[in-house]
PDB file of N, CA and C in Angstrom:
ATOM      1  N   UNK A   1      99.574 132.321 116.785  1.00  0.00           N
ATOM      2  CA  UNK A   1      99.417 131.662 115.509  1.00  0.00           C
ATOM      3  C   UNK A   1      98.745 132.628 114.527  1.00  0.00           C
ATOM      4  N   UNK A   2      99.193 132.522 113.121  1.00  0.00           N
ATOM      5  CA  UNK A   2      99.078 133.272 112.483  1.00  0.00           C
ATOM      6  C   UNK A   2      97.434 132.572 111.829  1.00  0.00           C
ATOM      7  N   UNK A   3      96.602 133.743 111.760  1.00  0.00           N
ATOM      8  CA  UNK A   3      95.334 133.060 111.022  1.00  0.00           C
ATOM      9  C   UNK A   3      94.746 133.868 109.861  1.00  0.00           C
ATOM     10  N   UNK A   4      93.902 133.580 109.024  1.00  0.00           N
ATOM     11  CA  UNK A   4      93.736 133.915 107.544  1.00  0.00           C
ATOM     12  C   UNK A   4      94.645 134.671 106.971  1.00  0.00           C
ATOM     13  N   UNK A   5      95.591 133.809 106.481  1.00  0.00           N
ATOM     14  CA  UNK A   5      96.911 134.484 105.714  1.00  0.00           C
ATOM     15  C   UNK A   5      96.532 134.683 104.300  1.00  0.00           C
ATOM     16  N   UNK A   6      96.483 135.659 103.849  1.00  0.00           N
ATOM     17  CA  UNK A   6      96.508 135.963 102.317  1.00  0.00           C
ATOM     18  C   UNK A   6      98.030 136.871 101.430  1.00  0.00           C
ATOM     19  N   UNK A   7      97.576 136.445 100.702  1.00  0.00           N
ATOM     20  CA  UNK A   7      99.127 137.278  99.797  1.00  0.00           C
ATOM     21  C   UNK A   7      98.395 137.364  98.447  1.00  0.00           C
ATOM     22  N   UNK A   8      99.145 138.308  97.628  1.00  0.00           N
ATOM     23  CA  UNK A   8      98.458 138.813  96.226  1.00  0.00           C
ATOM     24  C   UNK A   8      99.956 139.610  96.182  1.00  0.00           C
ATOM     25  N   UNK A   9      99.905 139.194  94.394  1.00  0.00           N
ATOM     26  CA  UNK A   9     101.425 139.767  93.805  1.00  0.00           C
ATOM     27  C   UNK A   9     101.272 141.794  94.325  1.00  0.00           C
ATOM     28  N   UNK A  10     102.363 141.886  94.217  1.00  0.00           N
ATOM     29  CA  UNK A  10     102.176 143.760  94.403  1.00  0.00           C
ATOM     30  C   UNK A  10     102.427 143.984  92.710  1.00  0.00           C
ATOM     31  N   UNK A  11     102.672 143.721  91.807  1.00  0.00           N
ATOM     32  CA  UNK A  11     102.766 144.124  90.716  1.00  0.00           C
ATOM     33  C   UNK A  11     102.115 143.437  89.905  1.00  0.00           C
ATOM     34  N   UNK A  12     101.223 143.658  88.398  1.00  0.00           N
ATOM     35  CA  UNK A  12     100.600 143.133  87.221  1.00  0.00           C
ATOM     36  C   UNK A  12     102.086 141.653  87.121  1.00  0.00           C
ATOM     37  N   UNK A  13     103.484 142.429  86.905  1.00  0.00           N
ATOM     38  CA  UNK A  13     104.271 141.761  85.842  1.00  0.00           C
ATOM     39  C   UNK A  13     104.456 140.396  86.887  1.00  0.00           C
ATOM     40  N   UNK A  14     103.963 139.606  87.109  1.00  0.00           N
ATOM     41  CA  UNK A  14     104.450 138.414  88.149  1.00  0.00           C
ATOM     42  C   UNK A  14     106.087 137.709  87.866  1.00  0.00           C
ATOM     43  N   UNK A  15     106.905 138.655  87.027  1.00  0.00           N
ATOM     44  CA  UNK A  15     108.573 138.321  87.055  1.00  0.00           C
ATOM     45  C   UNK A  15     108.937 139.265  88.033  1.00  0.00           C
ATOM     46  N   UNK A  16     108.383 139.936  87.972  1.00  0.00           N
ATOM     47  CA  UNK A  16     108.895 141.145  89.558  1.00  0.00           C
ATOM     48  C   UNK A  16     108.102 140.541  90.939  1.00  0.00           C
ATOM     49  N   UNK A  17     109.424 139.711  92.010  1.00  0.00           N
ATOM     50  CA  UNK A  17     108.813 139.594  92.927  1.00  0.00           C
ATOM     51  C   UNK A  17     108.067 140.541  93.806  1.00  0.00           C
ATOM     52  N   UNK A  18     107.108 140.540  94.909  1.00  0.00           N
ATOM     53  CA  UNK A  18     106.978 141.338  96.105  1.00  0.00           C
ATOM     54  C   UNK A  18     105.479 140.962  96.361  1.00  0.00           C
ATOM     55  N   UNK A  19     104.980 140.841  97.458  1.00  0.00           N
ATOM     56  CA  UNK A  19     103.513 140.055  97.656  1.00  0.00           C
ATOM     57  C   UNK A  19     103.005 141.377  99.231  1.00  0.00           C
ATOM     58  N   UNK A  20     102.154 141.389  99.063  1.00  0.00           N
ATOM     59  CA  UNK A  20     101.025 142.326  99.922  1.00  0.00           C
ATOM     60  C   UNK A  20     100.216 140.927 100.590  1.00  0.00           C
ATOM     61  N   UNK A  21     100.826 140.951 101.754  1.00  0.00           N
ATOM     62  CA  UNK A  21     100.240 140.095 102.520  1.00  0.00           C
ATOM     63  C   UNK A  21      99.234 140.528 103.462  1.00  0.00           C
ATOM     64  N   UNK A  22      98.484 139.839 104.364  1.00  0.00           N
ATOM     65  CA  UNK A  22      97.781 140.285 105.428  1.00  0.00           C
ATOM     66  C   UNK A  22      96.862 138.953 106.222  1.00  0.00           C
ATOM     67  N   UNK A  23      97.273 139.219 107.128  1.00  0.00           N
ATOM     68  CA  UNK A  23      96.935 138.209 108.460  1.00  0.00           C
ATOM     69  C   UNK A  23      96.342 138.985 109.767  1.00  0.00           C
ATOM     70  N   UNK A  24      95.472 137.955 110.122  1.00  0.00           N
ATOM     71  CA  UNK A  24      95.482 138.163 112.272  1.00  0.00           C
ATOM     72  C   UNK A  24      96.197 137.691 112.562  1.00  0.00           C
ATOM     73  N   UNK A  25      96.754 138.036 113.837  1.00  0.00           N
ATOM     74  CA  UNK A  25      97.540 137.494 114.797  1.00  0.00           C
ATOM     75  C   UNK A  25      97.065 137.952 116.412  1.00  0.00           C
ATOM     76  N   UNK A  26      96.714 137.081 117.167  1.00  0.00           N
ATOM     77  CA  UNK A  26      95.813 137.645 118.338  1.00  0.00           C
ATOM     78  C   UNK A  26      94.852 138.865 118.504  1.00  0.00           C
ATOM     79  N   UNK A  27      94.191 138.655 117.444  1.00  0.00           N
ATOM     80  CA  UNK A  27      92.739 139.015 117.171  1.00  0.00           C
ATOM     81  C   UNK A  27      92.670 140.471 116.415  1.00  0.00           C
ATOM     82  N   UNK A  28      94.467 140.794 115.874  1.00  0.00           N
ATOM     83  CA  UNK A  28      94.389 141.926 115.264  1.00  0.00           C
ATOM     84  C   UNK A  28      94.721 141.595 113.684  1.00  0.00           C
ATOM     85  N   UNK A  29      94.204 142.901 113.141  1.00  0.00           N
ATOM     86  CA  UNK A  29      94.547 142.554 111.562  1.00  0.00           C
ATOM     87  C   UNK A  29      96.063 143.520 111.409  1.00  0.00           C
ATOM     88  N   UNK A  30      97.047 142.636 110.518  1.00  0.00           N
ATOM     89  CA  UNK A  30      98.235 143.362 110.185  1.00  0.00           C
ATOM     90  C   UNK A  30      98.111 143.207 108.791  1.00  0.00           C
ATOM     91  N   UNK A  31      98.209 143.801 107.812  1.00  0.00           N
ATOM     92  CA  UNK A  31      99.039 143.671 106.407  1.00  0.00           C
ATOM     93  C   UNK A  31     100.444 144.242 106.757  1.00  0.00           C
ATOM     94  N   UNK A  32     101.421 143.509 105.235  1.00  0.00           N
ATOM     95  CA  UNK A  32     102.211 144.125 105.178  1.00  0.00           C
ATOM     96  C   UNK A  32     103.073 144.026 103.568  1.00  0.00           C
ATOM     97  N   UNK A  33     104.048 144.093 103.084  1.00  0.00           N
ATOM     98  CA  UNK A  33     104.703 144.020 101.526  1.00  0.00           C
ATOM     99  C   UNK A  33     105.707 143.355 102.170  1.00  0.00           C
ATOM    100  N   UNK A  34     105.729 141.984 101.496  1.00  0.00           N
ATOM    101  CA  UNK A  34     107.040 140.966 101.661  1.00  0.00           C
ATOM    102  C   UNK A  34     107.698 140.917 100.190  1.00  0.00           C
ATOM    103  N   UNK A  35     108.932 141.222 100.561  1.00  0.00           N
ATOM    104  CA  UNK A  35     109.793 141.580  99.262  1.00  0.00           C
ATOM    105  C   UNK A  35     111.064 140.126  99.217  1.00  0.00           C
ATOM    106  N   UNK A  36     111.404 140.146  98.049  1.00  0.00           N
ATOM    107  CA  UNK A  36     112.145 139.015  97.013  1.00  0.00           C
ATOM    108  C   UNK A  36     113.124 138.546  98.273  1.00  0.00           C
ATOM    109  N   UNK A  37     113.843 139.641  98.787  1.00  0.00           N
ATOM    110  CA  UNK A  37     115.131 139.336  99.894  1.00  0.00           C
ATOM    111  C   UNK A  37     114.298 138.940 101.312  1.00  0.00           C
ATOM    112  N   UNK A  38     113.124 138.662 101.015  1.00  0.00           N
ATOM    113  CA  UNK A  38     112.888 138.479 102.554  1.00  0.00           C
ATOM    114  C   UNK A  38     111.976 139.745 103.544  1.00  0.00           C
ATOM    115  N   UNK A  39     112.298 140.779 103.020  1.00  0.00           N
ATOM    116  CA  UNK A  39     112.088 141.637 104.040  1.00  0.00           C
ATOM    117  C   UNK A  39     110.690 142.063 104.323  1.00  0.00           C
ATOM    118  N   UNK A  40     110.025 142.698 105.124  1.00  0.00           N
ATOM    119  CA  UNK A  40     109.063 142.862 105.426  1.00  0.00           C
ATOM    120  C   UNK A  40     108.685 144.214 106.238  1.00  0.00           C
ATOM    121  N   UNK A  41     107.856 145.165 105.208  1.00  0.00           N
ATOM    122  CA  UNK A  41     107.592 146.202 105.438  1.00  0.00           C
ATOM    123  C   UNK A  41     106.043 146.407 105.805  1.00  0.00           C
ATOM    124  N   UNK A  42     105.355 146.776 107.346  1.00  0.00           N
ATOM    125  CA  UNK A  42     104.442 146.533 107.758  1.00  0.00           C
ATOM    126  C   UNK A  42     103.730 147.858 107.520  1.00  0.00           C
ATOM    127  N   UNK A  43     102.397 147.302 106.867  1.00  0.00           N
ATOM    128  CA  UNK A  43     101.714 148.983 106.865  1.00  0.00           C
ATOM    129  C   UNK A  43     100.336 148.650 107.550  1.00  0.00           C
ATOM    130  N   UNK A  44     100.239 150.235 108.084  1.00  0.00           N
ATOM    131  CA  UNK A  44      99.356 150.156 109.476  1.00  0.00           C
ATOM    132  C   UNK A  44      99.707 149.527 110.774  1.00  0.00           C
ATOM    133  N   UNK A  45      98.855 148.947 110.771  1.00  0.00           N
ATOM    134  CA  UNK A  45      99.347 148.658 112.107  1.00  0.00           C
ATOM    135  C   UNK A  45     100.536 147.613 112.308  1.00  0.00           C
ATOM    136  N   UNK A  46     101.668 147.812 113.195  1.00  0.00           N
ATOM    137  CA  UNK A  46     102.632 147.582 113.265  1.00  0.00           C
ATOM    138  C   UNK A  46     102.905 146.425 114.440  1.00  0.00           C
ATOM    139  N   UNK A  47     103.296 145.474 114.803  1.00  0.00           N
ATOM    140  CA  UNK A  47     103.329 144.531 115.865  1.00  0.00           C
ATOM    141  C   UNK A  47     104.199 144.842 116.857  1.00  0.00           C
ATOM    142  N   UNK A  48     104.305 144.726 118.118  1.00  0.00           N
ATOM    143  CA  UNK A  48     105.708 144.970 119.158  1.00  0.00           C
ATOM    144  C   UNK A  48     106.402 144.169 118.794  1.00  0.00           C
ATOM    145  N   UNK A  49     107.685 144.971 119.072  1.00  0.00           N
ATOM    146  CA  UNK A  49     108.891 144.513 118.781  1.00  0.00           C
ATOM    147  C   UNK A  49     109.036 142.723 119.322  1.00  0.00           C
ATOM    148  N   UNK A  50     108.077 142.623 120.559  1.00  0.00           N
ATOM    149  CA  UNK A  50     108.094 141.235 121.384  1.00  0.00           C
ATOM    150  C   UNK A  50     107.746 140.539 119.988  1.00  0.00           C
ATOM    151  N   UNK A  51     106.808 140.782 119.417  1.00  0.00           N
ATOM    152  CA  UNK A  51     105.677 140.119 118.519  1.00  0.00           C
ATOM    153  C   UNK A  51     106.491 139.748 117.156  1.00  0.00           C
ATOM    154  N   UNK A  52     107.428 140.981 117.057  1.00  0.00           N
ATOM    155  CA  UNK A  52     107.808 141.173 115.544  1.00  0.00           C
ATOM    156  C   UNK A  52     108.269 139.807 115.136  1.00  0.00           C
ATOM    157  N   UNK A  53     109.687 139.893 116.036  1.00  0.00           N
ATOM    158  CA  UNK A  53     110.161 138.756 115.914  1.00  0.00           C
ATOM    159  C   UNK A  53     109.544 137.459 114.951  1.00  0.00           C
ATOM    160  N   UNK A  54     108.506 136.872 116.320  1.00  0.00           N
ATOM    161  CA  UNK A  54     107.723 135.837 116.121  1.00  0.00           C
ATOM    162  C   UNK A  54     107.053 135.571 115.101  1.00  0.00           C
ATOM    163  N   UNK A  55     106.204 136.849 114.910  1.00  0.00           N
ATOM    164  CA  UNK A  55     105.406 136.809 113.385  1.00  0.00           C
ATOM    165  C   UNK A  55     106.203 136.916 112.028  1.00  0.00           C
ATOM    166  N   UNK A  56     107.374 137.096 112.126  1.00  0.00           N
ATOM    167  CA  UNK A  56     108.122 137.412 110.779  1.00  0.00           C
ATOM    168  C   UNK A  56     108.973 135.922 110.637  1.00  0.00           C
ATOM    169  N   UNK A  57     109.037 135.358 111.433  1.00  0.00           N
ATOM    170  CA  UNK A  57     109.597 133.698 111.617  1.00  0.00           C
ATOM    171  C   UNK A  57     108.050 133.275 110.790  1.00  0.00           C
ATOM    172  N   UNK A  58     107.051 133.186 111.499  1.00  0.00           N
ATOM    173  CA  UNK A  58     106.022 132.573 110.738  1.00  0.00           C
ATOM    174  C   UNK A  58     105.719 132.667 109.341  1.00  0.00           C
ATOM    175  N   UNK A  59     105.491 134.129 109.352  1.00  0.00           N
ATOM    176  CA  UNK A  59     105.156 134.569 107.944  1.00  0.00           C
ATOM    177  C   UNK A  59     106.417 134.140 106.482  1.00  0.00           C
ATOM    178  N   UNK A  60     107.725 134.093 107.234  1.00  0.00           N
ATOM    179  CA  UNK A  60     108.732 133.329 106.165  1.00  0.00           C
ATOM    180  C   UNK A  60     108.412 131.544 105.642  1.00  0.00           C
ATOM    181  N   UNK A  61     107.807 131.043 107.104  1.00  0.00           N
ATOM    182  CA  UNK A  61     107.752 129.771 106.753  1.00  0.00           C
ATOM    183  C   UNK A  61     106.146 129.500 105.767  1.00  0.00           C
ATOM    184  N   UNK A  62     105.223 130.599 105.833  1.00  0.00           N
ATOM    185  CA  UNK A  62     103.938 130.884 104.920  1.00  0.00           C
ATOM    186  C   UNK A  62     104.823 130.964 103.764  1.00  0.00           C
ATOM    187  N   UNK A  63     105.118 131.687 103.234  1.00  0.00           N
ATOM    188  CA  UNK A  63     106.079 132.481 102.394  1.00  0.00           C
ATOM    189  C   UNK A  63     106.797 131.380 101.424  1.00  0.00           C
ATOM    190  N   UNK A  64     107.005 130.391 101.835  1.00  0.00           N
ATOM    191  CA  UNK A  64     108.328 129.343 101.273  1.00  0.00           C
ATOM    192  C   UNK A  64     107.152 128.339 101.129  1.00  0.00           C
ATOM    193  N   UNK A  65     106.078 127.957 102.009  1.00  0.00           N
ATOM    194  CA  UNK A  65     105.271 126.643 101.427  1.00  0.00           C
ATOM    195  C   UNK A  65     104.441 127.581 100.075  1.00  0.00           C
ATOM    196  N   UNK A  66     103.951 128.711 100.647  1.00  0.00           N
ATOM    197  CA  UNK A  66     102.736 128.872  99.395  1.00  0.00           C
ATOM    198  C   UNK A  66     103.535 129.475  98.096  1.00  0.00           C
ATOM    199  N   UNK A  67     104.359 130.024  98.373  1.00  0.00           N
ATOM    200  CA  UNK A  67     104.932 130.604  97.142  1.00  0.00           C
ATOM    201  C   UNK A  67     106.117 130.172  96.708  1.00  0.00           C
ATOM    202  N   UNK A  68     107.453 130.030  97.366  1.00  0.00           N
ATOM    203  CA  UNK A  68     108.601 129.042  96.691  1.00  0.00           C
ATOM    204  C   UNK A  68     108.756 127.624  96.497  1.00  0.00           C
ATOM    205  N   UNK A  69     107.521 127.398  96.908  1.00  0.00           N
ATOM    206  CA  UNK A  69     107.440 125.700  96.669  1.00  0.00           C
ATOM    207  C   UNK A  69     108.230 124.938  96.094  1.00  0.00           C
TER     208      UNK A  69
END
C-alpha cells in the first residue's frame, strides 16, 4: 500500500500537464514525474520490476481521484 502520497504541478503554467509525485511503499521512499498520457518516469530510486507493476496500478488510481476528478 501506497503511503504519504504527494504530487505538485512540474511546471508554474498549470495548462501544461505533468505532476512530481512521491510516496513510500514498504518502507521506501520513491518519487517520480507522472505525465498527461499516463506515464511514469521514476527518479532515484527505482522499484522491481515485481513491484513496478503494482505501484503504477495504484499510483493511476491516486492520480484520477486527486487530480482528474
Amino acid at each position: 500500500m501506497i503511503q504519504h502520497f504527494s504530487y505538485k504541478p512540474l511546471f508554474e503554467n498549470s495548462q501544461i500537464p505533468g505532476w512530481s509525485i512521491s510516496f513510500f511503499y514498504e518502507q521506501k521512499r520513491y518519487s517520480a514525474e507522472y505525465y498527461k498520457d499516463g506515464s511514469i518516469e521514476f527518479t532515484g530510486l527505482c522499484p522491481s520490476d515485481a513491484q513496478k507493476t503494482t505501484i503504477e496500478k495504484m499510483i493511476h488510481e491516486l492520480m484520477l481521484f486527486h487530480v482528474y476528478e
